[in-house]
C-alpha atoms as a PDB file:
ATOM      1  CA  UNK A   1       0.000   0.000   0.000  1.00  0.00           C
ATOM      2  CA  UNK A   2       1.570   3.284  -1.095  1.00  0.00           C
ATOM      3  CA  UNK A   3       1.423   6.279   1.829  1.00  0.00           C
ATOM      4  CA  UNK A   4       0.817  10.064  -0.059  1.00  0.00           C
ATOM      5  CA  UNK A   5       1.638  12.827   1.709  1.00  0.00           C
ATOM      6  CA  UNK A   6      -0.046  16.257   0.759  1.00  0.00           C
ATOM      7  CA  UNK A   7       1.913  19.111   0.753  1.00  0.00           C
ATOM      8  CA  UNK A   8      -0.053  21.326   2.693  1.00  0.00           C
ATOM      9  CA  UNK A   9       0.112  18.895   5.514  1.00  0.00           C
ATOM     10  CA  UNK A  10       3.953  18.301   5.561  1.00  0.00           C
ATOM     11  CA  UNK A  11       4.267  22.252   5.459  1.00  0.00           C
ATOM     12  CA  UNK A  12       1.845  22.641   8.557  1.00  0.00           C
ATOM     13  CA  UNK A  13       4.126  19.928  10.311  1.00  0.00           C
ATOM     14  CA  UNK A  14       7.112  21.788   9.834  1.00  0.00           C
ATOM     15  CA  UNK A  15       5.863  25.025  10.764  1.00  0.00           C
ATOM     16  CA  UNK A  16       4.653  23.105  14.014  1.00  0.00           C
ATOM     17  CA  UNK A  17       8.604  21.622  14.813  1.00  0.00           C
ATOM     18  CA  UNK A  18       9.690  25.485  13.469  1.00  0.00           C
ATOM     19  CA  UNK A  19       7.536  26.855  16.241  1.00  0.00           C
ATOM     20  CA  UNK A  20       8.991  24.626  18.479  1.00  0.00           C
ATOM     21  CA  UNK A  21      11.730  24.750  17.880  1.00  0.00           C
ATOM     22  CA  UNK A  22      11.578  28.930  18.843  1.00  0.00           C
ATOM     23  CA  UNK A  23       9.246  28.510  21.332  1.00  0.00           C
ATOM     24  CA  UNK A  24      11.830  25.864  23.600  1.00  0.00           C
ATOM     25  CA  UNK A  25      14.766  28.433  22.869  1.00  0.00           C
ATOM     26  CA  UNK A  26      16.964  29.367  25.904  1.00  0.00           C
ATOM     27  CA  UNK A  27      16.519  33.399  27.130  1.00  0.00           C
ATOM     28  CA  UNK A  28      17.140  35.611  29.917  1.00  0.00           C
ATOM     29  CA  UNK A  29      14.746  37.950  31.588  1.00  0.00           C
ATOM     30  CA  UNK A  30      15.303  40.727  34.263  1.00  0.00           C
ATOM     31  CA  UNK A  31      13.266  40.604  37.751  1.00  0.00           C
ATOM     32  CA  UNK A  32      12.696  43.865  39.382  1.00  0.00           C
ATOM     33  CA  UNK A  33      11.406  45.412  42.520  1.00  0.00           C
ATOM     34  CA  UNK A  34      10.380  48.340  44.776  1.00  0.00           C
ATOM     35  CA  UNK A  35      11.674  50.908  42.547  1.00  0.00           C
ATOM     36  CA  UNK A  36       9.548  53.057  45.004  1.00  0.00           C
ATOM     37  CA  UNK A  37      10.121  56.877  44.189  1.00  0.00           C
ATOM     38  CA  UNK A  38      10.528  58.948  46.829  1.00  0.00           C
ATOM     39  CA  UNK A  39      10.955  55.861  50.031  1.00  0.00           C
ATOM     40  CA  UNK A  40      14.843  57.337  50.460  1.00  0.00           C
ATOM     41  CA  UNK A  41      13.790  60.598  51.557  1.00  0.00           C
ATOM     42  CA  UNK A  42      10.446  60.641  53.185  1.00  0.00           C
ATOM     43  CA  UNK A  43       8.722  61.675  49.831  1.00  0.00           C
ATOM     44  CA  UNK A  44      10.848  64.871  49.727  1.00  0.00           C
ATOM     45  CA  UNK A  45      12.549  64.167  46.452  1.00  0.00           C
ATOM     46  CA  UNK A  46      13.267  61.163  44.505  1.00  0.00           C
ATOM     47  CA  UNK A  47      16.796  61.756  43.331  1.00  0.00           C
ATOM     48  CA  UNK A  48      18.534  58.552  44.564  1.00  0.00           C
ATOM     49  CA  UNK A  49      15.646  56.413  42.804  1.00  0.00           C
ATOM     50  CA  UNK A  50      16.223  57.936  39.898  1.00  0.00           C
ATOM     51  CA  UNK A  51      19.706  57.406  39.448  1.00  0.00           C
ATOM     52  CA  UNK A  52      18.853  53.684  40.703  1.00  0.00           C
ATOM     53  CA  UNK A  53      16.138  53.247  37.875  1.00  0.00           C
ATOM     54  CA  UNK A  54      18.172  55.007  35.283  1.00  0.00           C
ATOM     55  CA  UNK A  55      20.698  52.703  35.943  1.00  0.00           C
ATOM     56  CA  UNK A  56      18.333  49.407  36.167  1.00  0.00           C
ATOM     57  CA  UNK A  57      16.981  50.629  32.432  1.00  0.00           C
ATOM     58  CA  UNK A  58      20.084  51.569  30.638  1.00  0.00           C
ATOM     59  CA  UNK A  59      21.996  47.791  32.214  1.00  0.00           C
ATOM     60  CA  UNK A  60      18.730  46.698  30.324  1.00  0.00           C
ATOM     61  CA  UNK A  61      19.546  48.212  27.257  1.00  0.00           C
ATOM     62  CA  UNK A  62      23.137  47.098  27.401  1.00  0.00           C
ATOM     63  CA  UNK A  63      22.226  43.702  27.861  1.00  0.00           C
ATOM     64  CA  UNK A  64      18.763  42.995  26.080  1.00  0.00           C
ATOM     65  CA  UNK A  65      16.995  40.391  28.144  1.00  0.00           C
ATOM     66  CA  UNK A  66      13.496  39.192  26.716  1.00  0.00           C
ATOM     67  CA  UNK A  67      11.469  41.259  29.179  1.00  0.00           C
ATOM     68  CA  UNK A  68      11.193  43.319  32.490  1.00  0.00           C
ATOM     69  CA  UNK A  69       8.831  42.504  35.408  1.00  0.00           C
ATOM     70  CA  UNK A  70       9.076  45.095  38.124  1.00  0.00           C
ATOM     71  CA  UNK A  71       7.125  43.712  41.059  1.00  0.00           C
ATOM     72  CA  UNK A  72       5.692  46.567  42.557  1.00  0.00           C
ATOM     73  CA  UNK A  73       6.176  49.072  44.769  1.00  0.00           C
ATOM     74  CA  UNK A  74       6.760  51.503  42.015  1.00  0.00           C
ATOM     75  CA  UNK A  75       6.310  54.709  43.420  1.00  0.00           C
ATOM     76  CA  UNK A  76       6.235  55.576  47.506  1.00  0.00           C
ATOM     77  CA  UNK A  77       2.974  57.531  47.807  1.00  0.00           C
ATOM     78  CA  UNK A  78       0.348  56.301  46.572  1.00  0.00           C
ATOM     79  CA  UNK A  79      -1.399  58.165  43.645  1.00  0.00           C
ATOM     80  CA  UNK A  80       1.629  61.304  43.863  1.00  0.00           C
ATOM     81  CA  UNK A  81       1.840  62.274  40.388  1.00  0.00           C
ATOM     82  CA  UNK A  82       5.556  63.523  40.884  1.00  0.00           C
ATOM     83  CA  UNK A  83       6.596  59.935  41.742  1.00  0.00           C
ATOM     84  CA  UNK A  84       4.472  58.349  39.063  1.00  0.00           C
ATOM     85  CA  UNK A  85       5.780  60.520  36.182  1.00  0.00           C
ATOM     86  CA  UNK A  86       9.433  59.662  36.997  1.00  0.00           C
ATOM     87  CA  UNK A  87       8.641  56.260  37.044  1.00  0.00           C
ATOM     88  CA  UNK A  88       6.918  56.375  33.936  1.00  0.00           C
ATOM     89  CA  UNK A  89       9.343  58.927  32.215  1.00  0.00           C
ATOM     90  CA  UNK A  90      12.462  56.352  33.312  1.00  0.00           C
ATOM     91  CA  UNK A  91      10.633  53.078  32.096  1.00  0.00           C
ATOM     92  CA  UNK A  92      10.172  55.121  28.746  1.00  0.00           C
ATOM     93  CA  UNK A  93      13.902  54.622  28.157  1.00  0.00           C
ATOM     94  CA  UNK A  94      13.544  51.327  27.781  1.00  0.00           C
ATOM     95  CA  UNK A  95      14.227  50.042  24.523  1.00  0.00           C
ATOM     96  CA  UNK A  96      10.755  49.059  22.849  1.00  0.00           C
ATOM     97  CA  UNK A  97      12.275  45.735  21.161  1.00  0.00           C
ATOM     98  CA  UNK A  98      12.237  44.757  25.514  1.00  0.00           C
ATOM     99  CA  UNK A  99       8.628  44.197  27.108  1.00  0.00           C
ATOM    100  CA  UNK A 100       8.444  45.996  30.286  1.00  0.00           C
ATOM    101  CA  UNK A 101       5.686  44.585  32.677  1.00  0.00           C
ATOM    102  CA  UNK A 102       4.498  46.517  35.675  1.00  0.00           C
ATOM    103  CA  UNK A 103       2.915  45.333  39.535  1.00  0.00           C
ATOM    104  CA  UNK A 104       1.393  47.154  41.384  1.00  0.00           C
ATOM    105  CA  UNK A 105       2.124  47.443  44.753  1.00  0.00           C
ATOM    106  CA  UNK A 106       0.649  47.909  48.307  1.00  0.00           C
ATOM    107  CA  UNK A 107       2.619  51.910  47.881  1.00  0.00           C
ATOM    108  CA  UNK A 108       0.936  51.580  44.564  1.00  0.00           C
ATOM    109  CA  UNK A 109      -2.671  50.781  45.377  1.00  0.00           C
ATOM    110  CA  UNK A 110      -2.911  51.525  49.254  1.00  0.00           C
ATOM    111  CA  UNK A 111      -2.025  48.705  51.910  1.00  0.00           C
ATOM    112  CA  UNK A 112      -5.634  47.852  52.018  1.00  0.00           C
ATOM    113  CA  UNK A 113      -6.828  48.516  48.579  1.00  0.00           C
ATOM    114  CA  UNK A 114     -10.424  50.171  47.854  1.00  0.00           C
ATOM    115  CA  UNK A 115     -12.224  50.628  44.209  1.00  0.00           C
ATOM    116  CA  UNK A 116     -11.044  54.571  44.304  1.00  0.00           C
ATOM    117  CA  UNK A 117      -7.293  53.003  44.621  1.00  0.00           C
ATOM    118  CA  UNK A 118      -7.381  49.977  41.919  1.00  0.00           C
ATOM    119  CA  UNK A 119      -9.101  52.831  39.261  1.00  0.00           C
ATOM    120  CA  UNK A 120      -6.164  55.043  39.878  1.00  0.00           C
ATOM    121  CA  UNK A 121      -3.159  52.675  39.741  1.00  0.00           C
ATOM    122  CA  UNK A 122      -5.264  51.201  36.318  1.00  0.00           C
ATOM    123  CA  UNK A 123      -5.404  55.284  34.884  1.00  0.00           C
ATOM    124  CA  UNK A 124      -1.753  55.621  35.464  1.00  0.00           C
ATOM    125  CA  UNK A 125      -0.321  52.064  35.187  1.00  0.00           C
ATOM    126  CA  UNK A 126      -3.036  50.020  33.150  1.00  0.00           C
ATOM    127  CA  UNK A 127      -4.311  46.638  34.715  1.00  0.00           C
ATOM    128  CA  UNK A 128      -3.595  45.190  37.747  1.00  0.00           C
ATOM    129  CA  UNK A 129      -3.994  41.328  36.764  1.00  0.00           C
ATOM    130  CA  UNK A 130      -2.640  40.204  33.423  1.00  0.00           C
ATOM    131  CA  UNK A 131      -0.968  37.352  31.310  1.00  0.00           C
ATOM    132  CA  UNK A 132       1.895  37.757  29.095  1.00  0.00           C
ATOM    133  CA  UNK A 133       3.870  34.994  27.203  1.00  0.00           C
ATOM    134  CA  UNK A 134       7.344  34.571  26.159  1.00  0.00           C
ATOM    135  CA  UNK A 135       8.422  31.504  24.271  1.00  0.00           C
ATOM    136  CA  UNK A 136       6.597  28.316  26.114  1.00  0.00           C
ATOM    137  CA  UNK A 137       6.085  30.257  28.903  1.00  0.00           C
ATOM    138  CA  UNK A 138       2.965  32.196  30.268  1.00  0.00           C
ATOM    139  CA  UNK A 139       3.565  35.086  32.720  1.00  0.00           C
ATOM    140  CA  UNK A 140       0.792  35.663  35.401  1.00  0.00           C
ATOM    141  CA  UNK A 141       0.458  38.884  37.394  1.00  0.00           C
ATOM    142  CA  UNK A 142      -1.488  39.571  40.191  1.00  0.00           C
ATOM    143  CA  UNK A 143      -2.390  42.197  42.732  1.00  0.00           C
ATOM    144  CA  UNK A 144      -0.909  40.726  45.442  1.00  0.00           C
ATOM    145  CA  UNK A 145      -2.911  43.285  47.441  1.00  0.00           C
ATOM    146  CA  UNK A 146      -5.949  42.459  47.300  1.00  0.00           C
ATOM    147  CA  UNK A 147      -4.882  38.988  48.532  1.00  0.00           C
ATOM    148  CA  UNK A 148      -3.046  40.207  51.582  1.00  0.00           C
ATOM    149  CA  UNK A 149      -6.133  42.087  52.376  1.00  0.00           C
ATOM    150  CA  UNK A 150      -9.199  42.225  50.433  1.00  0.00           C
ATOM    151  CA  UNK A 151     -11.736  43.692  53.085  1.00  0.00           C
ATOM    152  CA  UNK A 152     -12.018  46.961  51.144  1.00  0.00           C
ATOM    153  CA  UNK A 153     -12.549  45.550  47.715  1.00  0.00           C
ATOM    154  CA  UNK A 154     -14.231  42.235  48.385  1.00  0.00           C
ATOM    155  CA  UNK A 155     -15.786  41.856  44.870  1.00  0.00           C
ATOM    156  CA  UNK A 156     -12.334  43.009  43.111  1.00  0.00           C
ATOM    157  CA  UNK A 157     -10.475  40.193  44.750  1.00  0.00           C
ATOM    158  CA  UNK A 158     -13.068  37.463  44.226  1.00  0.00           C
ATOM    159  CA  UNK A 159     -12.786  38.798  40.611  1.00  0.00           C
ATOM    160  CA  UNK A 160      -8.933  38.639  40.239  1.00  0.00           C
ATOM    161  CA  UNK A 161      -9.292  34.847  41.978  1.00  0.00           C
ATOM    162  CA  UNK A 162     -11.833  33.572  39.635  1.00  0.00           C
ATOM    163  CA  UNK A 163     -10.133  35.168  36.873  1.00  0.00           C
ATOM    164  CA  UNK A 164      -6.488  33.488  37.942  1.00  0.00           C
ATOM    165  CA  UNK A 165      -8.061  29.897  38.092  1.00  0.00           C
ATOM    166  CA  UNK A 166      -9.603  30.352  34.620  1.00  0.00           C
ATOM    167  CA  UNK A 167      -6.052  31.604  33.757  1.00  0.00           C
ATOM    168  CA  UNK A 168      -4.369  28.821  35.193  1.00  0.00           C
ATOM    169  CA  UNK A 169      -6.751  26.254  33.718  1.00  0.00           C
ATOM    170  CA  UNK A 170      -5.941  27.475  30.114  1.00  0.00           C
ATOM    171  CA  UNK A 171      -2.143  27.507  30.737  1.00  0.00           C
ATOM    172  CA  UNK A 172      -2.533  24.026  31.510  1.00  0.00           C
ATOM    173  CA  UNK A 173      -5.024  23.100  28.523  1.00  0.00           C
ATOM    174  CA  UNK A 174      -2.669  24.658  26.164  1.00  0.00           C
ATOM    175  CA  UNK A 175       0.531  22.514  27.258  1.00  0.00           C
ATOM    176  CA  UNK A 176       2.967  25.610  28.284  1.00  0.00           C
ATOM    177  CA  UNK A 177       6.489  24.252  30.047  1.00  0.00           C
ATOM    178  CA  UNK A 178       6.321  27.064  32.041  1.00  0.00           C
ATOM    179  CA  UNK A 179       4.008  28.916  34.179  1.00  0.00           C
ATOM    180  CA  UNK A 180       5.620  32.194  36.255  1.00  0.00           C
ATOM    181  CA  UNK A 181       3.401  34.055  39.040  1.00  0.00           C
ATOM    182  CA  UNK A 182       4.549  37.677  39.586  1.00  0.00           C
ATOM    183  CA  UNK A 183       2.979  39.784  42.656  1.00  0.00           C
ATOM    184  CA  UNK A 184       4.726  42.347  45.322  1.00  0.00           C
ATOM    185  CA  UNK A 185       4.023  40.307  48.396  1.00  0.00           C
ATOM    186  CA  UNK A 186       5.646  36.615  48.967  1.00  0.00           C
ATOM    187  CA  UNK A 187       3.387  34.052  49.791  1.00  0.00           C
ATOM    188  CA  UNK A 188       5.966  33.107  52.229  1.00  0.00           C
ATOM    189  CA  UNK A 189       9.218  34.200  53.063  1.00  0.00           C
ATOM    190  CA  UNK A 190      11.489  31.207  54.086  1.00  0.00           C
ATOM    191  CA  UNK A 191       9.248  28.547  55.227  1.00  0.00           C
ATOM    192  CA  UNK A 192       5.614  27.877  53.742  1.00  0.00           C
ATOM    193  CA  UNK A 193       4.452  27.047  57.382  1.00  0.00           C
ATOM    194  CA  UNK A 194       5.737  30.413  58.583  1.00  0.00           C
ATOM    195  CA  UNK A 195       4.079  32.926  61.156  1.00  0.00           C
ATOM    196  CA  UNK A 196       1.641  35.921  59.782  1.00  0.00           C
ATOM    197  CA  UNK A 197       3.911  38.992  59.520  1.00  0.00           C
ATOM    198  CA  UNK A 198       3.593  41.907  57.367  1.00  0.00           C
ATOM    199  CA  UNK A 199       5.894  40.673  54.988  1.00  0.00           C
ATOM    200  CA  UNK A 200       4.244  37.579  54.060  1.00  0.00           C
ATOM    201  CA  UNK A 201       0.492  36.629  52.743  1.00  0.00           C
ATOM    202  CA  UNK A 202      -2.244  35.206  55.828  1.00  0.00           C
ATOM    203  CA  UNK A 203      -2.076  31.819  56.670  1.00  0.00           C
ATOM    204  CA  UNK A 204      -5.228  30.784  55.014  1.00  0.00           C
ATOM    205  CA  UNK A 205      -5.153  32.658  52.051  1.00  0.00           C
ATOM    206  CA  UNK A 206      -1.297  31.476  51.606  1.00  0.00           C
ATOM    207  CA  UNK A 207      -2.396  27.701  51.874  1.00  0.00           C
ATOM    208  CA  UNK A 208      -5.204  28.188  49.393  1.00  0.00           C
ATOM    209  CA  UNK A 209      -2.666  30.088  46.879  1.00  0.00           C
ATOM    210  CA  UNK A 210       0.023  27.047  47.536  1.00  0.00           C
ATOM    211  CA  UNK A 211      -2.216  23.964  46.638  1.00  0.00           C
ATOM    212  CA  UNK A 212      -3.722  26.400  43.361  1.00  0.00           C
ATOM    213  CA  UNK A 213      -0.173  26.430  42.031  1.00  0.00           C
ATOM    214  CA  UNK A 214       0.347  23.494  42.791  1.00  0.00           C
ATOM    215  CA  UNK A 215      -2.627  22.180  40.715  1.00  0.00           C
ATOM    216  CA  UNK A 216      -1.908  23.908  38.086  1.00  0.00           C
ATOM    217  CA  UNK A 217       1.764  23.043  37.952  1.00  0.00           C
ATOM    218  CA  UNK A 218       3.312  26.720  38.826  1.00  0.00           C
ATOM    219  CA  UNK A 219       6.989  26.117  39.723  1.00  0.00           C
ATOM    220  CA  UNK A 220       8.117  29.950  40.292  1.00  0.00           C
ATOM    221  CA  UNK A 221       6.790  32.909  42.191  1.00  0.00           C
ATOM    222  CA  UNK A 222       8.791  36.251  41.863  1.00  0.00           C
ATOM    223  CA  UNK A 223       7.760  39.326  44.392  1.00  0.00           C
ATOM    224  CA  UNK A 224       9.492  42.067  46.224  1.00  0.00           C
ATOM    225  CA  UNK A 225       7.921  44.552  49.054  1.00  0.00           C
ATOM    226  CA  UNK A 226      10.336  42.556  51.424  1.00  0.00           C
ATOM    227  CA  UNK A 227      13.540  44.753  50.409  1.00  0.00           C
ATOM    228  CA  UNK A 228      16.292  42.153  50.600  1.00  0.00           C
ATOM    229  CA  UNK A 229      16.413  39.053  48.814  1.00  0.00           C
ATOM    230  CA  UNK A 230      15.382  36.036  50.202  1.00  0.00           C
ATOM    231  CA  UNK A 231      14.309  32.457  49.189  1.00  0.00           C
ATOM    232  CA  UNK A 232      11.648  29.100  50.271  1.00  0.00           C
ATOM    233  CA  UNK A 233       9.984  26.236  48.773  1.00  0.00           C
ATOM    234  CA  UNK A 234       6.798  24.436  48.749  1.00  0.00           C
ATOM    235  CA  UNK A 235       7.201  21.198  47.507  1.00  0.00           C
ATOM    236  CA  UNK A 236       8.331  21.840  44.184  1.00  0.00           C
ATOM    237  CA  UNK A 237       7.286  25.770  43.978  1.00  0.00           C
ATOM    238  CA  UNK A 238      10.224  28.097  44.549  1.00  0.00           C
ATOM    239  CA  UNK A 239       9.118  31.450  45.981  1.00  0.00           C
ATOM    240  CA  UNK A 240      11.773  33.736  44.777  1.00  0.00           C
ATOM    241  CA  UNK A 241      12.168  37.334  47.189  1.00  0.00           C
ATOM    242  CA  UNK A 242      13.966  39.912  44.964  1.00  0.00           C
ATOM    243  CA  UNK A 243      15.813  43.280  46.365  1.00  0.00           C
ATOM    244  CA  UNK A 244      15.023  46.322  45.671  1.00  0.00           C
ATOM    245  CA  UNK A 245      15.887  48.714  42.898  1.00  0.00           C
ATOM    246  CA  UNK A 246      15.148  51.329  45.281  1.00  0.00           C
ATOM    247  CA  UNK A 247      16.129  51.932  48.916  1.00  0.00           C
ATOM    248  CA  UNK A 248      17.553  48.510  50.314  1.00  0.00           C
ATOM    249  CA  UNK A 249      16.498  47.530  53.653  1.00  0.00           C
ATOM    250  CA  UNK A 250      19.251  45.025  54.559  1.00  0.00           C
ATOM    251  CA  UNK A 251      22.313  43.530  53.455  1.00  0.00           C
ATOM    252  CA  UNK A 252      21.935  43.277  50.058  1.00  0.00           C
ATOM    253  CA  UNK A 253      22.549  46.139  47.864  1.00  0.00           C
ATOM    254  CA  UNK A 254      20.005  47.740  45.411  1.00  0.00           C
ATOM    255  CA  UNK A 255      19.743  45.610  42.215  1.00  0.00           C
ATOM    256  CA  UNK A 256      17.843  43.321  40.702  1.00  0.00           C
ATOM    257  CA  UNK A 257      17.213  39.350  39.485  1.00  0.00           C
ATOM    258  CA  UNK A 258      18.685  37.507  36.013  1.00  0.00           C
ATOM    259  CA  UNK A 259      16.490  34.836  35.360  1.00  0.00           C
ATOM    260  CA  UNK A 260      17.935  31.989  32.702  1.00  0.00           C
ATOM    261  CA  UNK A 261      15.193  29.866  30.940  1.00  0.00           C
ATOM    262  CA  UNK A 262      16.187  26.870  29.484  1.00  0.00           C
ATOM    263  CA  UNK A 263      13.110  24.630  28.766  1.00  0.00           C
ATOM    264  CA  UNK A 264      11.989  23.767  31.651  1.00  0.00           C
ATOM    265  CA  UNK A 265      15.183  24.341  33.910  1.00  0.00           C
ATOM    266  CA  UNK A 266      14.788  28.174  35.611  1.00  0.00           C
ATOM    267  CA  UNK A 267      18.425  29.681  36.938  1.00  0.00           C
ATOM    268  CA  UNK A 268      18.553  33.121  39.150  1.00  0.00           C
ATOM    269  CA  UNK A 269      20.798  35.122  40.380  1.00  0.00           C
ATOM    270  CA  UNK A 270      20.505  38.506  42.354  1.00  0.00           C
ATOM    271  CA  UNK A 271      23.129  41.278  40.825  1.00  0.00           C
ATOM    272  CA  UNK A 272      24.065  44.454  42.700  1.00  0.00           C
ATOM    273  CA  UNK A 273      23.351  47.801  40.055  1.00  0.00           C
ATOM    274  CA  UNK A 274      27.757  48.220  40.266  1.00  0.00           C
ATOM    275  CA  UNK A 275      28.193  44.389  39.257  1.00  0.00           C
ATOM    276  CA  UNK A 276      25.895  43.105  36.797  1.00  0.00           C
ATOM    277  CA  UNK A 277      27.847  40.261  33.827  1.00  0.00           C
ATOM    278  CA  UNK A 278      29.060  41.744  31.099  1.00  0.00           C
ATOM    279  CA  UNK A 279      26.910  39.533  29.080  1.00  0.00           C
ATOM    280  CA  UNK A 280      23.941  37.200  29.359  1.00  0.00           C
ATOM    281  CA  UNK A 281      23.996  33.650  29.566  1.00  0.00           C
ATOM    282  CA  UNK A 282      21.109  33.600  27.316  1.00  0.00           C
ATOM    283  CA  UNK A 283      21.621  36.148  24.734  1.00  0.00           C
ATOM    284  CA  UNK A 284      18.556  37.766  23.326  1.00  0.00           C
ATOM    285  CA  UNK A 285      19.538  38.409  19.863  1.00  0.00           C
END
């Protein structure tokens, strides 16, 4: 019995292994944090988080990773439209071939977060829970927020929740190697069975967050708001605590995260602003 093949079909196959092919290709992408105008001098001036950010972008441009997440925190007073056009006039220098991809943050939308808040942060910063995708991986932001505490805008977290699981349940559907969660507050900071502190997410809420990720496969969580870099696990979910860009609150000095992508395989390393590689391990060409 002789076996025909149709062109159209052995095109459509190769476009598949072409697509791939690109979409399994090894790249580099740049975690941020707590950029935070004006948290070095009381909401005075913002000149030190300028020259931090300015710095953050143009190592950006010098090195090209994929994309930027900067996890919140982006400006110190909420809604001050001094801080949020320097943070916007800075990210502008970005070079438009790299994705930048904002969070907000509790100095972003208010430690406890009301309607009034969320609309404001959305006027000047656009949405506050969002997917983006880069190669076989899909990105997931979230208002971390309105997790921490929701009691002001009860409908807009039950909102952002049902819309994560529907997120979640398409990432899995559609076969992705990778899916990244990016919010401002940890879920934990060292230890999953942790106390309650300001720095972390409620006990309850943190479980029910833990076994969603883990149902839906999520290996990664990036955040900030802590100020120093620190790092846990959950079974097989690493929650990654990134330094600031901004005003450093411990040991580590302000900077920011390279993330490697290989398939699969996720490498990280926290860089000072002075001592960041002179190249990528995962060029972006």
């Amino acid at each position: 019995m002789k076996t025909f093949f149709k062109p159209g079909k052995i095109l459509a196959t190769l476009l598949i292994l072409i697509l791939s092919a690109c979409s399994s290709k090894p790249y580099s992408f740049f975690q941020m944090a707590d950029t935070q105008f004006g948290f070095f001098n009381a909401n005075k001036e913002f000149s030190r988080e300028t020259v931090n950010m300015e710095k953050a972008i143009a190592e950006s441009n010098r090195l090209k990773p994929a994309f930027v997440v900067i996890c919140g925190d982006l400006v110190n007073k909420p809604g001050d439209l001094a801080q949020i056009a320097e943070y916007k006039r800075i990210a502008a220098k970005l070079d438009p071939s790299i994705k930048l991809y904002s969070v907000s943050g509790n100095h972003d939308v208010e430690n406890v977060p009301t309607p009034a808040s969320l609309e404001l942060y959305k006027k000047h910063f656009g949405e506050d829970h969002y997917t983006f995708s880069s190669g076989n991986m899909l990105g997931i932001i979230i208002n971390s927020s309105l997790i921490k505490d929701p009691s002001l805008a009860p409908a807009e977290a039950e909102a952002q929740q049902a819309w994560l699981r529907t997120q979640l349940e398409k990432a899995k559907k559609s076969g992705v190697k990778n899916i990244m969660v990016f919010m401002h507050h940890s879920l934990f900071l060292k230890d999953p069975n942790e106390p309650d502190e300001y720095f972390n997410i409620q006990t309850a809420r943190r479980r029910m967050y833990l076994e969603l990720f883990k149902q839906y496969g999520v290996k990664q969580v990036f955040a900030g708001h802590y100020h120093r870099n620190l790092y846990g696990k959950a079974g097989d979910l690493e929650m990654i605590t990134t330094g600031p860009v901004g005003r450093p609150l411990g040991i580590d000095s302000s900077g920011f995260r390279i993330v490697n992508v290989k398939g699969k395989v996720v490498e990280h390393h926290y860089y000072a602003l002075d001592s960041l590689p002179q190249k990528l391990r995962f060029q972006k060409k």
